[in-house]
PDB file of N, CA and C in Angstrom:
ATOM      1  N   UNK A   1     -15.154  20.090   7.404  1.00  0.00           N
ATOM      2  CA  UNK A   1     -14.852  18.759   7.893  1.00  0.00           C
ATOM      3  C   UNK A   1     -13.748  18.880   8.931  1.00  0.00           C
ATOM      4  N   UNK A   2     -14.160  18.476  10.446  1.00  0.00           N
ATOM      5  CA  UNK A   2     -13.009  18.154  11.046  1.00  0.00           C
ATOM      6  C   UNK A   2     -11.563  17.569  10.635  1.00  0.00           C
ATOM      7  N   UNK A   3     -10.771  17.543  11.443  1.00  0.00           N
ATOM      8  CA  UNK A   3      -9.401  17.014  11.345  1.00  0.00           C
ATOM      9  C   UNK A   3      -9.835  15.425  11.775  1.00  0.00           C
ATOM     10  N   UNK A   4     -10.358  15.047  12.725  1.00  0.00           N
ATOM     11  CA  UNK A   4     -10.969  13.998  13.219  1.00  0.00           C
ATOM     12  C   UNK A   4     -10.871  13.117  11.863  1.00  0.00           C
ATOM     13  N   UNK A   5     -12.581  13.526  11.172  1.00  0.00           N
ATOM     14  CA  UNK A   5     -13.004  13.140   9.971  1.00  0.00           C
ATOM     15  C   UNK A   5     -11.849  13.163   8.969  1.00  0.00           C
ATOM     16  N   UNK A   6     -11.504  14.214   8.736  1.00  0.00           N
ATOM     17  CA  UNK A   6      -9.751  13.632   7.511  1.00  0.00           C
ATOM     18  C   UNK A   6      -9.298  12.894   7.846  1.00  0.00           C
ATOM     19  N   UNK A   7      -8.823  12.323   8.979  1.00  0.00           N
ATOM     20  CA  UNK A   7      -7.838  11.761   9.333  1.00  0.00           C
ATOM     21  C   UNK A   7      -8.554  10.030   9.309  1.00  0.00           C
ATOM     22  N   UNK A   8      -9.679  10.000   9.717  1.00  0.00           N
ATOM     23  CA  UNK A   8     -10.849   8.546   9.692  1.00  0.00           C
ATOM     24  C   UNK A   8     -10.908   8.171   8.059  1.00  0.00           C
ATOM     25  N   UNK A   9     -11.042   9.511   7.160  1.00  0.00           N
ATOM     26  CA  UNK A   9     -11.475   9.022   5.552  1.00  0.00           C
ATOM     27  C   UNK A   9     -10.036   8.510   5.079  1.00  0.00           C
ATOM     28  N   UNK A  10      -8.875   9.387   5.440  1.00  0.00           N
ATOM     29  CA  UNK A  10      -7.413   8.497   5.230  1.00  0.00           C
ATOM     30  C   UNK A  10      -7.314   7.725   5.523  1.00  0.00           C
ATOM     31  N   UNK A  11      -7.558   7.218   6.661  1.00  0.00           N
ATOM     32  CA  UNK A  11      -7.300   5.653   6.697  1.00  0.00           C
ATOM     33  C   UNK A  11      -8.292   4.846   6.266  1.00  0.00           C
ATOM     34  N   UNK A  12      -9.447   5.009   6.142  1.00  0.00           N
ATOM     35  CA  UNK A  12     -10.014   4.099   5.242  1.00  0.00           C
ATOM     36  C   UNK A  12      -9.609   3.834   3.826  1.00  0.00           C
ATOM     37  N   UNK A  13      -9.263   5.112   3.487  1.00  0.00           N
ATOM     38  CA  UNK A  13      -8.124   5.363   1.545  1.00  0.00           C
ATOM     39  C   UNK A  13      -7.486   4.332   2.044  1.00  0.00           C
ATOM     40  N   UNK A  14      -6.518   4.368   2.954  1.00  0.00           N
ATOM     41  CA  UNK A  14      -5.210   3.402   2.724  1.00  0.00           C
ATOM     42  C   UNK A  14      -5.373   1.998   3.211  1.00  0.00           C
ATOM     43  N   UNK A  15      -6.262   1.885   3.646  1.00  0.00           N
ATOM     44  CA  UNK A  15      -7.341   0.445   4.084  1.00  0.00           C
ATOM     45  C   UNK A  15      -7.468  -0.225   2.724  1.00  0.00           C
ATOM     46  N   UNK A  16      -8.487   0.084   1.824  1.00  0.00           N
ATOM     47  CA  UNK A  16      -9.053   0.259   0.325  1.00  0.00           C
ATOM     48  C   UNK A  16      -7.068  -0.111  -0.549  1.00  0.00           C
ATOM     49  N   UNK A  17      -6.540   0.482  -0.396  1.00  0.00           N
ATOM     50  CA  UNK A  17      -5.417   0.554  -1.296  1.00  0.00           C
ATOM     51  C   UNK A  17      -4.356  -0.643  -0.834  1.00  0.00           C
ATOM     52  N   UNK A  18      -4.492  -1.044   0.618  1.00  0.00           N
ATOM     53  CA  UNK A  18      -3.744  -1.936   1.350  1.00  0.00           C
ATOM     54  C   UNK A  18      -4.158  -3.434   0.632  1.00  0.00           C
ATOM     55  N   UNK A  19      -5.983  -3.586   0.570  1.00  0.00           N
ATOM     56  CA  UNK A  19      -6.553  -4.550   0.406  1.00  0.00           C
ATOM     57  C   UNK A  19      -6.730  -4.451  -1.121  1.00  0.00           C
ATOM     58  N   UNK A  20      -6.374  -3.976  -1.663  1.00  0.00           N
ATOM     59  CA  UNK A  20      -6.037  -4.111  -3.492  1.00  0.00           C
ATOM     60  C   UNK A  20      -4.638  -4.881  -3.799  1.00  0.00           C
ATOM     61  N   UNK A  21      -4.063  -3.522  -2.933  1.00  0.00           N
ATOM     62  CA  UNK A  21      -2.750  -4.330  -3.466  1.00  0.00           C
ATOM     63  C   UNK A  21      -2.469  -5.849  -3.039  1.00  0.00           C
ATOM     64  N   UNK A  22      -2.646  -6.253  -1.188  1.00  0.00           N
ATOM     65  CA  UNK A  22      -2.828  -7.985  -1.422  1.00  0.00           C
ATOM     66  C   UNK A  22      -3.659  -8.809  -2.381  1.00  0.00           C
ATOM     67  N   UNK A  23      -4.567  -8.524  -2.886  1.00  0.00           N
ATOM     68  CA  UNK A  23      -5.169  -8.845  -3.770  1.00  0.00           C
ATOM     69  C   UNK A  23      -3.835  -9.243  -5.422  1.00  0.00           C
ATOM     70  N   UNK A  24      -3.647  -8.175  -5.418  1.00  0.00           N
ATOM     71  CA  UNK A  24      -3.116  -7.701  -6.881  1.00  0.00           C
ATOM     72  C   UNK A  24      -1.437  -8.761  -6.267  1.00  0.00           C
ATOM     73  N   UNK A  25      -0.623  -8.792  -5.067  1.00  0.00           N
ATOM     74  CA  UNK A  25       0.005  -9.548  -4.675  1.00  0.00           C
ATOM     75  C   UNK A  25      -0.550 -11.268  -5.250  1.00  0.00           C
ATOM     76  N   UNK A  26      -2.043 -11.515  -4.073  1.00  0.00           N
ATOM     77  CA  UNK A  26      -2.139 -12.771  -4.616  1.00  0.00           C
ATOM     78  C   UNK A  26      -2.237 -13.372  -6.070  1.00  0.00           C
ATOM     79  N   UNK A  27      -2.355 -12.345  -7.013  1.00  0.00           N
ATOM     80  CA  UNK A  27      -2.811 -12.928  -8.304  1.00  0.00           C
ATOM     81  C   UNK A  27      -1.110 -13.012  -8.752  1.00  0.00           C
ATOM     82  N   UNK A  28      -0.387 -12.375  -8.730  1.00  0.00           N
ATOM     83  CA  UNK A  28       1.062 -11.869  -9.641  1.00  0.00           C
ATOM     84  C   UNK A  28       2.085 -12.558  -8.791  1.00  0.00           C
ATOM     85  N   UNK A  29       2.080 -12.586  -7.307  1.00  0.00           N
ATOM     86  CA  UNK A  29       3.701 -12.557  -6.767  1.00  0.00           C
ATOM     87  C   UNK A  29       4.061 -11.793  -6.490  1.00  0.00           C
ATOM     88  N   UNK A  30       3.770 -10.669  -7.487  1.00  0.00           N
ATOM     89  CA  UNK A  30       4.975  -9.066  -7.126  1.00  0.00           C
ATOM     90  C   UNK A  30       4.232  -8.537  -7.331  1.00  0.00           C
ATOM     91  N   UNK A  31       4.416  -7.111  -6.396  1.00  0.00           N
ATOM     92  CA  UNK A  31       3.958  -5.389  -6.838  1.00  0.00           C
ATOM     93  C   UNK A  31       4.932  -4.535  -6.860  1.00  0.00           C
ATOM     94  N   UNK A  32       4.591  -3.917  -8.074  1.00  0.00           N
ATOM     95  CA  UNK A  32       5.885  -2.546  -7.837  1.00  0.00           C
ATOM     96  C   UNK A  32       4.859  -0.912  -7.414  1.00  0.00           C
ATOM     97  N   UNK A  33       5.352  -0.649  -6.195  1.00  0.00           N
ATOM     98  CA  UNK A  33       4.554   0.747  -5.808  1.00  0.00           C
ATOM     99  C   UNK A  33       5.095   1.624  -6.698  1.00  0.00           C
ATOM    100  N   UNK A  34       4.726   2.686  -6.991  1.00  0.00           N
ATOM    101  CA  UNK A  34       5.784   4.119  -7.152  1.00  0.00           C
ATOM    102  C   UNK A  34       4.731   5.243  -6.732  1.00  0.00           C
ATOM    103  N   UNK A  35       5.408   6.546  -6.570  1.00  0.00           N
ATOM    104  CA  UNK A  35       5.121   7.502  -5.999  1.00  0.00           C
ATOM    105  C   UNK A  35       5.964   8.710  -5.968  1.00  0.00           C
ATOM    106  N   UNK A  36       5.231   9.941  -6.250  1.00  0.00           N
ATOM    107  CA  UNK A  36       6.275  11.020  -6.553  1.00  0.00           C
ATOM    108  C   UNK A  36       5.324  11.922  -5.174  1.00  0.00           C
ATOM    109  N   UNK A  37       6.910  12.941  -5.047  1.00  0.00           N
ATOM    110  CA  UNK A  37       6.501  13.666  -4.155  1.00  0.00           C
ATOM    111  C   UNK A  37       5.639  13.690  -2.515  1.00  0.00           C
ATOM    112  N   UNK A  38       4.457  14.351  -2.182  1.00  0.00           N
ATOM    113  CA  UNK A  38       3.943  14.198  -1.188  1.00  0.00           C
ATOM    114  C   UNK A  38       3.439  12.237  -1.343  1.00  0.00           C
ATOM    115  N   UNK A  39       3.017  11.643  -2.139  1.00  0.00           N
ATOM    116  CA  UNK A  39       2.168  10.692  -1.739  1.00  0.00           C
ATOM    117  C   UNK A  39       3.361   9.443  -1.422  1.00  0.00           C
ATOM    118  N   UNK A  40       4.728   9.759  -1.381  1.00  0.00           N
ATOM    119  CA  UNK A  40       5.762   8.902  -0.852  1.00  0.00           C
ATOM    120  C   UNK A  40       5.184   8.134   0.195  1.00  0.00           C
ATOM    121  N   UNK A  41       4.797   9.177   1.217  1.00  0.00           N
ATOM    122  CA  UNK A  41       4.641   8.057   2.486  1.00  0.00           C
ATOM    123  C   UNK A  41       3.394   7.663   2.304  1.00  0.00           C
ATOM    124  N   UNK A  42       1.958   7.681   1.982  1.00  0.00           N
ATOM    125  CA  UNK A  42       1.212   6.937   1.352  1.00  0.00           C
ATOM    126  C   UNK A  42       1.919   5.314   0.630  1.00  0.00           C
ATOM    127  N   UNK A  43       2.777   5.868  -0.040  1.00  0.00           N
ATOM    128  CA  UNK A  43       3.071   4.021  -0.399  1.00  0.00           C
ATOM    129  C   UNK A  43       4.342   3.632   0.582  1.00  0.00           C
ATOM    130  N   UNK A  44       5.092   4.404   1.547  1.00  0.00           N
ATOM    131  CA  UNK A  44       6.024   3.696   2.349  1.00  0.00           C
ATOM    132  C   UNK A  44       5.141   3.258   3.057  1.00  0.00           C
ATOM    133  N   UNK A  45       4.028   3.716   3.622  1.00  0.00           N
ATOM    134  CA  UNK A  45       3.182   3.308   5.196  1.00  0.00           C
ATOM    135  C   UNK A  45       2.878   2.226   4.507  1.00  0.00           C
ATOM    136  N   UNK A  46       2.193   1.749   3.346  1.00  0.00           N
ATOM    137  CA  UNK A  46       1.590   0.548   2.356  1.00  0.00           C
ATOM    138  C   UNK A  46       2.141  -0.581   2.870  1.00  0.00           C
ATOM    139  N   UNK A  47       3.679  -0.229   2.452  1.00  0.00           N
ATOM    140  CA  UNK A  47       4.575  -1.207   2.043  1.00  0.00           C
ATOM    141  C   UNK A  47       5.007  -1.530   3.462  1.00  0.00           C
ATOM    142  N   UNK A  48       5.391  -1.050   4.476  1.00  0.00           N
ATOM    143  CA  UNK A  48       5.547  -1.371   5.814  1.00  0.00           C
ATOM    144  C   UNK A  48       3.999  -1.961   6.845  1.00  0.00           C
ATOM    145  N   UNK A  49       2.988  -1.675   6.189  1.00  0.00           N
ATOM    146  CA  UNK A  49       2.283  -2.231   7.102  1.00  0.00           C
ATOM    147  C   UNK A  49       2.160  -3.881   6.042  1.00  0.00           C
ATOM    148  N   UNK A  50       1.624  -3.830   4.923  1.00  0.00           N
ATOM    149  CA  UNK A  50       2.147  -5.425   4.232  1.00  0.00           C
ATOM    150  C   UNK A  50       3.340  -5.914   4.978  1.00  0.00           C
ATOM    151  N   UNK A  51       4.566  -5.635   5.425  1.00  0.00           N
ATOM    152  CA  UNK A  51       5.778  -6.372   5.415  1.00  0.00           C
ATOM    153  C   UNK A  51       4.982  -6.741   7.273  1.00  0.00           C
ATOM    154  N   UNK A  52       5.015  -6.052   8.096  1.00  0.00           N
ATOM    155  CA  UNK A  52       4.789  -5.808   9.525  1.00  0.00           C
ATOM    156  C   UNK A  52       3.732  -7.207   9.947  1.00  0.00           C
ATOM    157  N   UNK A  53       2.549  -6.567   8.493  1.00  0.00           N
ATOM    158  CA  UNK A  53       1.853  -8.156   8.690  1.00  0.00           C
ATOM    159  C   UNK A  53       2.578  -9.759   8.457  1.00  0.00           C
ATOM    160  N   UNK A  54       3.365  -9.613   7.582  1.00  0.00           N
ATOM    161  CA  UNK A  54       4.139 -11.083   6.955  1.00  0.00           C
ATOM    162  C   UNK A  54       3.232 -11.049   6.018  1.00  0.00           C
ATOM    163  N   UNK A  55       2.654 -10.388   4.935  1.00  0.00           N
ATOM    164  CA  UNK A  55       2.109 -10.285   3.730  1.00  0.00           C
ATOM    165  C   UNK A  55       3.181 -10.337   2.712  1.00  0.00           C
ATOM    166  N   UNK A  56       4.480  -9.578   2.640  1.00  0.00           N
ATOM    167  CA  UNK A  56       4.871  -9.474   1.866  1.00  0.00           C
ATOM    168  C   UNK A  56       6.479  -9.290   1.914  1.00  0.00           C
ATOM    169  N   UNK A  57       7.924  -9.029   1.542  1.00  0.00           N
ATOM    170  CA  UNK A  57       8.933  -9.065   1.730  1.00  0.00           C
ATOM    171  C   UNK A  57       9.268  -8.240   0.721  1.00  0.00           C
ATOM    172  N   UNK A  58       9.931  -7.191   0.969  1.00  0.00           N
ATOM    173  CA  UNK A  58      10.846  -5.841   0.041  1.00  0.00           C
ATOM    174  C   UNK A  58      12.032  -6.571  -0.744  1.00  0.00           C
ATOM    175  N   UNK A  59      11.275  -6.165  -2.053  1.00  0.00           N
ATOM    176  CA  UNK A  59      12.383  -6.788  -3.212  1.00  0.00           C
ATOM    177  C   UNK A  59      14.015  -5.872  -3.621  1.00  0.00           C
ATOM    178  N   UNK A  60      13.157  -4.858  -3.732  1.00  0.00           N
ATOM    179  CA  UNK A  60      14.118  -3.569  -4.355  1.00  0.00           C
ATOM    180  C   UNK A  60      13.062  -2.047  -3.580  1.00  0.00           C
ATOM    181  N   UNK A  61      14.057  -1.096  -3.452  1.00  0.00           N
ATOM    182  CA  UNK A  61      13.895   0.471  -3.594  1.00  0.00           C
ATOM    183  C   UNK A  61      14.454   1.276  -4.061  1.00  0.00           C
ATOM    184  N   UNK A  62      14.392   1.697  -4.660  1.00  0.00           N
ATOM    185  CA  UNK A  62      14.875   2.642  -5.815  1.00  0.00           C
ATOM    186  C   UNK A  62      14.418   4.378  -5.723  1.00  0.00           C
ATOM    187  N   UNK A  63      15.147   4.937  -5.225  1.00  0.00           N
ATOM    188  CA  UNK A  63      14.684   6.476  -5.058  1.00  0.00           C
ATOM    189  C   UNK A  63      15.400   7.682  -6.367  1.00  0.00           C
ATOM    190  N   UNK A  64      15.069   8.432  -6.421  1.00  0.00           N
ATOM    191  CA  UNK A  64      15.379   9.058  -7.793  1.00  0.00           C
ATOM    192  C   UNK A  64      14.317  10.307  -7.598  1.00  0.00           C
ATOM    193  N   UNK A  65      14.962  11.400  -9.017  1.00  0.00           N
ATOM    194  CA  UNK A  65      14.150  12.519  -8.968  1.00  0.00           C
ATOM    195  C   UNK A  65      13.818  12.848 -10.406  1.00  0.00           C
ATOM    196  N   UNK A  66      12.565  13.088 -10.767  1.00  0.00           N
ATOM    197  CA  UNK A  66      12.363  13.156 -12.121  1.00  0.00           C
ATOM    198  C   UNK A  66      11.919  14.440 -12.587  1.00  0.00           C
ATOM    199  N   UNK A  67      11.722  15.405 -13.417  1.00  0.00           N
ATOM    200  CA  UNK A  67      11.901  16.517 -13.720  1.00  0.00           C
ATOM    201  C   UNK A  67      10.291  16.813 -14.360  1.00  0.00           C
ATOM    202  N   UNK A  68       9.650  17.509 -13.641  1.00  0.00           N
ATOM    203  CA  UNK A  68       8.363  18.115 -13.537  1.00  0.00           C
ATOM    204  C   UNK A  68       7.965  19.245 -14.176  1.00  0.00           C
ATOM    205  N   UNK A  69       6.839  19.592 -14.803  1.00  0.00           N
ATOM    206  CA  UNK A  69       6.819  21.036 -15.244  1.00  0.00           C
ATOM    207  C   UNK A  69       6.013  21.453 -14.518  1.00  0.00           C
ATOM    208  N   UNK A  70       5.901  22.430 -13.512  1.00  0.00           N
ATOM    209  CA  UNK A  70       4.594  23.560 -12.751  1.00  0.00           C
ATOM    210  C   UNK A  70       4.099  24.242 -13.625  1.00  0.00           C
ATOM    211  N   UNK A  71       2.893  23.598 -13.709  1.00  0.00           N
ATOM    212  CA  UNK A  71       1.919  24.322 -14.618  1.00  0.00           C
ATOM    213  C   UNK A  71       1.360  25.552 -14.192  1.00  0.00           C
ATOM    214  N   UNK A  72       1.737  26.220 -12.533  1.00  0.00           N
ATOM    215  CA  UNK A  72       1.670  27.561 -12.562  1.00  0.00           C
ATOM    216  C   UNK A  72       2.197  28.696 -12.709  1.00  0.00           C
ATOM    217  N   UNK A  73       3.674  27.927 -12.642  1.00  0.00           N
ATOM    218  CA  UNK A  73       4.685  28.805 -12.905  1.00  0.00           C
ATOM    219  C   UNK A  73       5.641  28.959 -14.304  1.00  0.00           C
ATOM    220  N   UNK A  74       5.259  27.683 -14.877  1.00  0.00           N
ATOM    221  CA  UNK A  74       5.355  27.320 -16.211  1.00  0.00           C
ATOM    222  C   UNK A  74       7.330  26.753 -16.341  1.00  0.00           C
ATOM    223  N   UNK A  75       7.450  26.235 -15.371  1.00  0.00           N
ATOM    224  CA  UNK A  75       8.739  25.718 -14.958  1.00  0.00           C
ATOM    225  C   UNK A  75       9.377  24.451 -14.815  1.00  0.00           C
ATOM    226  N   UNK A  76      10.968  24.307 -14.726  1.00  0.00           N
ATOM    227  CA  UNK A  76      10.407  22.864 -14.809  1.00  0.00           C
ATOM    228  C   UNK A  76      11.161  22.068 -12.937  1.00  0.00           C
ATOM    229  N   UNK A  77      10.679  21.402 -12.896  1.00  0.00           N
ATOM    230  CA  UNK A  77      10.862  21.413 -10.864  1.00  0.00           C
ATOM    231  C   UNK A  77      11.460  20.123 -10.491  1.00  0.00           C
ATOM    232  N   UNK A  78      12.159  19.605  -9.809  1.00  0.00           N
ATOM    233  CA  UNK A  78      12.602  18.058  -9.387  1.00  0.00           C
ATOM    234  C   UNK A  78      11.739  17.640  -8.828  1.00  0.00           C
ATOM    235  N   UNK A  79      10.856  16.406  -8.512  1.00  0.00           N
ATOM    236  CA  UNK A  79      10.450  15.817  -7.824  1.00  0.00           C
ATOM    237  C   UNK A  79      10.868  14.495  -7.089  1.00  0.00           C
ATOM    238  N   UNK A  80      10.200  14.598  -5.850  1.00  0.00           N
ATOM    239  CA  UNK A  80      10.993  13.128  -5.336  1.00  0.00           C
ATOM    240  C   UNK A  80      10.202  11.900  -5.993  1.00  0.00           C
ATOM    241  N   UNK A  81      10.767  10.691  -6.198  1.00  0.00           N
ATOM    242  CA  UNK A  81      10.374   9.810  -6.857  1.00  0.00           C
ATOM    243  C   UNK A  81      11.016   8.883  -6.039  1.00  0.00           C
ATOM    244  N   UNK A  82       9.925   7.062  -5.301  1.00  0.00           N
ATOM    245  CA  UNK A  82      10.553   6.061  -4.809  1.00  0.00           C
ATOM    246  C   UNK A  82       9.559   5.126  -5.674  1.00  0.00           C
ATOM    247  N   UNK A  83      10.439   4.012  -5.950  1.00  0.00           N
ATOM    248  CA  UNK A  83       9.436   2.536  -6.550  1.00  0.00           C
ATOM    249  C   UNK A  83      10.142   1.735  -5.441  1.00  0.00           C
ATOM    250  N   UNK A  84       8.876   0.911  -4.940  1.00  0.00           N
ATOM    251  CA  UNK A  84       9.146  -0.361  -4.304  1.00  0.00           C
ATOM    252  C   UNK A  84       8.821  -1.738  -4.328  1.00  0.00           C
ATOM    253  N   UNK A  85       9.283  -2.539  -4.645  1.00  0.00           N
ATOM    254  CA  UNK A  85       8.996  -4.062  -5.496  1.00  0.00           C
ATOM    255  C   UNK A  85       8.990  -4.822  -4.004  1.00  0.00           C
ATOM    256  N   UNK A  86       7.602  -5.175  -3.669  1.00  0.00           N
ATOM    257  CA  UNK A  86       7.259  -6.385  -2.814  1.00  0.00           C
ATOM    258  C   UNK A  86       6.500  -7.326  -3.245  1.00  0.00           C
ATOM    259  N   UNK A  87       6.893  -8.655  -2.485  1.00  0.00           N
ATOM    260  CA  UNK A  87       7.371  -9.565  -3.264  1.00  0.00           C
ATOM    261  C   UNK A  87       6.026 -10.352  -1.993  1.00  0.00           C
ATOM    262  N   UNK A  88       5.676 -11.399  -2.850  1.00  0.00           N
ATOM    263  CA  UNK A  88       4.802 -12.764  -1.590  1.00  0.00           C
ATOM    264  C   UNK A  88       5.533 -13.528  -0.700  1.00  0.00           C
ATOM    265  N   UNK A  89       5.604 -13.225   0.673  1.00  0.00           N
ATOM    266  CA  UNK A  89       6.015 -13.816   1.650  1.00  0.00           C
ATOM    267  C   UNK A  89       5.664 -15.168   1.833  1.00  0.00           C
ATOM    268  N   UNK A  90       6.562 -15.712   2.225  1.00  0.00           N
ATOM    269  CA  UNK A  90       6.469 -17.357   2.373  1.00  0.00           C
ATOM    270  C   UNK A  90       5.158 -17.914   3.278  1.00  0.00           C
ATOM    271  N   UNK A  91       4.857 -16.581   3.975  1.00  0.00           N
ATOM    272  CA  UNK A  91       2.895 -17.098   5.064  1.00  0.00           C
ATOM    273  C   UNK A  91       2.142 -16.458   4.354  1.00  0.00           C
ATOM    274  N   UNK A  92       2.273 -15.795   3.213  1.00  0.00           N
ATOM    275  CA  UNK A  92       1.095 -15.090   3.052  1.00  0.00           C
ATOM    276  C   UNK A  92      -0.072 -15.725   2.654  1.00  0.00           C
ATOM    277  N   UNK A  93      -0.169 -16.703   1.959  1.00  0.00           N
ATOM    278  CA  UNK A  93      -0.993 -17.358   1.562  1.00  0.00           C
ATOM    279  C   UNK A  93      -2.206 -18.165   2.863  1.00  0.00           C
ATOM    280  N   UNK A  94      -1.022 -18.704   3.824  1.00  0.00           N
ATOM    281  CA  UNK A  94      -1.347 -18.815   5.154  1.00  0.00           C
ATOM    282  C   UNK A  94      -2.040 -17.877   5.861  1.00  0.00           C
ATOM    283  N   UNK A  95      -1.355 -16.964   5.742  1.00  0.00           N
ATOM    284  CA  UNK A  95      -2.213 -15.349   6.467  1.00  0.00           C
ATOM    285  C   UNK A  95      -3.260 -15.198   5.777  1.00  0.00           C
ATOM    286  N   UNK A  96      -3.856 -15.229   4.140  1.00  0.00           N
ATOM    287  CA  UNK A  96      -4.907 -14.796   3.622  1.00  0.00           C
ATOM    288  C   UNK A  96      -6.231 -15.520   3.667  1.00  0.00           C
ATOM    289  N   UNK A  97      -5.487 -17.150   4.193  1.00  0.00           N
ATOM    290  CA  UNK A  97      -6.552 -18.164   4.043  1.00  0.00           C
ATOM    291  C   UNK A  97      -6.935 -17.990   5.651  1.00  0.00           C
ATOM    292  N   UNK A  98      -6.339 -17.654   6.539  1.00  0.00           N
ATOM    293  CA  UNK A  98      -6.791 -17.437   8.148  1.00  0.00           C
ATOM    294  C   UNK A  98      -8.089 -16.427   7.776  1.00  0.00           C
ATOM    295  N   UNK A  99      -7.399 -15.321   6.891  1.00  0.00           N
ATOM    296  CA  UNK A  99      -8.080 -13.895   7.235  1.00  0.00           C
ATOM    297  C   UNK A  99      -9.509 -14.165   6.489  1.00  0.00           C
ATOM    298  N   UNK A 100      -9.843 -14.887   5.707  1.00  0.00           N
ATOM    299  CA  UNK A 100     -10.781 -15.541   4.714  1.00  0.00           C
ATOM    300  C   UNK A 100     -11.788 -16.402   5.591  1.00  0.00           C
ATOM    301  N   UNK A 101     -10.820 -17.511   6.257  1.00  0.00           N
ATOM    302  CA  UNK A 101     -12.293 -18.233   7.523  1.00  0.00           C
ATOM    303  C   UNK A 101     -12.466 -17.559   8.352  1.00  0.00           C
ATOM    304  N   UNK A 102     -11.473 -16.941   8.836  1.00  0.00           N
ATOM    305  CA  UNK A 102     -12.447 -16.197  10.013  1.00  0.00           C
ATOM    306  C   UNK A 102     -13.651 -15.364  10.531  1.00  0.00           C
ATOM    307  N   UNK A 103     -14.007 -14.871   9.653  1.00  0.00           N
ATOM    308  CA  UNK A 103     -15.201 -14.201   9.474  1.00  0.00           C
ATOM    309  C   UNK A 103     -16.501 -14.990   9.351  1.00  0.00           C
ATOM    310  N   UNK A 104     -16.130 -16.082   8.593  1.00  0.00           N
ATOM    311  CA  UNK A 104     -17.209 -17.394   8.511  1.00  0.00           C
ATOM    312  C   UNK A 104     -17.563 -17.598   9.615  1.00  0.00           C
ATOM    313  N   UNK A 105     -16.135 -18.185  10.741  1.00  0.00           N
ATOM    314  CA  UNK A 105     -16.466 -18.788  12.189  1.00  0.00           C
ATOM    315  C   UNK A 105     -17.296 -17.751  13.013  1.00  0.00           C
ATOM    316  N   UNK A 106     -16.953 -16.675  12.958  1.00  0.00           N
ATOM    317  CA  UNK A 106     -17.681 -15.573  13.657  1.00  0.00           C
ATOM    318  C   UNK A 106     -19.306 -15.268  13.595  1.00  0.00           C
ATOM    319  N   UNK A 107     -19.400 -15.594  12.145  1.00  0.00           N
ATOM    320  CA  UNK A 107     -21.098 -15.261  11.935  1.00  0.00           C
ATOM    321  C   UNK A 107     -21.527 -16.718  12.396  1.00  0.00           C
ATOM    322  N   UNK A 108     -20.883 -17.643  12.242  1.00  0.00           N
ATOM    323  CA  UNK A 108     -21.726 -19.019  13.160  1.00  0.00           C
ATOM    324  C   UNK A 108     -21.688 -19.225  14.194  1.00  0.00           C
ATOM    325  N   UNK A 109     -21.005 -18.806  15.150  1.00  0.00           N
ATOM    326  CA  UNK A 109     -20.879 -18.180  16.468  1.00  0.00           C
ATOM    327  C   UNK A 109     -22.175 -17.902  16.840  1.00  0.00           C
ATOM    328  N   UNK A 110     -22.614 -16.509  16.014  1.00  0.00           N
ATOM    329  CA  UNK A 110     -23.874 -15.732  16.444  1.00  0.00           C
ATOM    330  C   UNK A 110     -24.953 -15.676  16.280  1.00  0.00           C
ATOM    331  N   UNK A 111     -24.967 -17.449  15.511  1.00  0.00           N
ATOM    332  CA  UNK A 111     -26.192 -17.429  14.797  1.00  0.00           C
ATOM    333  C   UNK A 111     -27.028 -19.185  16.535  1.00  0.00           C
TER     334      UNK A 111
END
């Protein structure tokens, strides 16, 4: 598989994970991300493209390191660890109900 192709199936992953979590936003109010190690920026990019849209507003971040065992080396290892609590922005609801008709208006457009 190309680099091309990795790089197209990642962003569809974080497409898929973007549109859960507003989801999981609209039902609750709040999400708390967390993430150890490499998949950090997986949930920072999350959480900055929600805020960038006006989806959502950063409650808390909390970074920390929690103590791992390598199961190849049979050891025990620090890992990086961030949780981030975003919260429903005062348009989001506004933003979700735009993003909801619009697609309607479009297919009657073309019909």
């Amino acid at each position: 598989m190309g680099a091309e192709a990795v790089a197209a199936t990642g962003g569809v992953v974080e497409a898929q994970k973007k549109d859960r979590i507003q989801r999981y936003i609209q039902q609750h109010n709040e999400v708390e991300l967390s993430a150890l190690g490499m998949a950090i920026t997986t949930v920072v990019t999350i959480a900055e493209i929600l805020k960038n849209n006006g989806l959502a507003i950063e409650k808390k971040v909390s970074t920390s390191t929690v103590n791992m065992k390598d199961e190849n080396k049979g050891r025990v290892v620090l890992k990086a660890k961030i949780e981030i609590v975003l919260g429903k922005s005062d348009k989001f609801d506004l933003f979700m109900n735009a993003s909801n008709v619009a697609p309607e208006t479009d297919t009657k457009s073309k019909e």
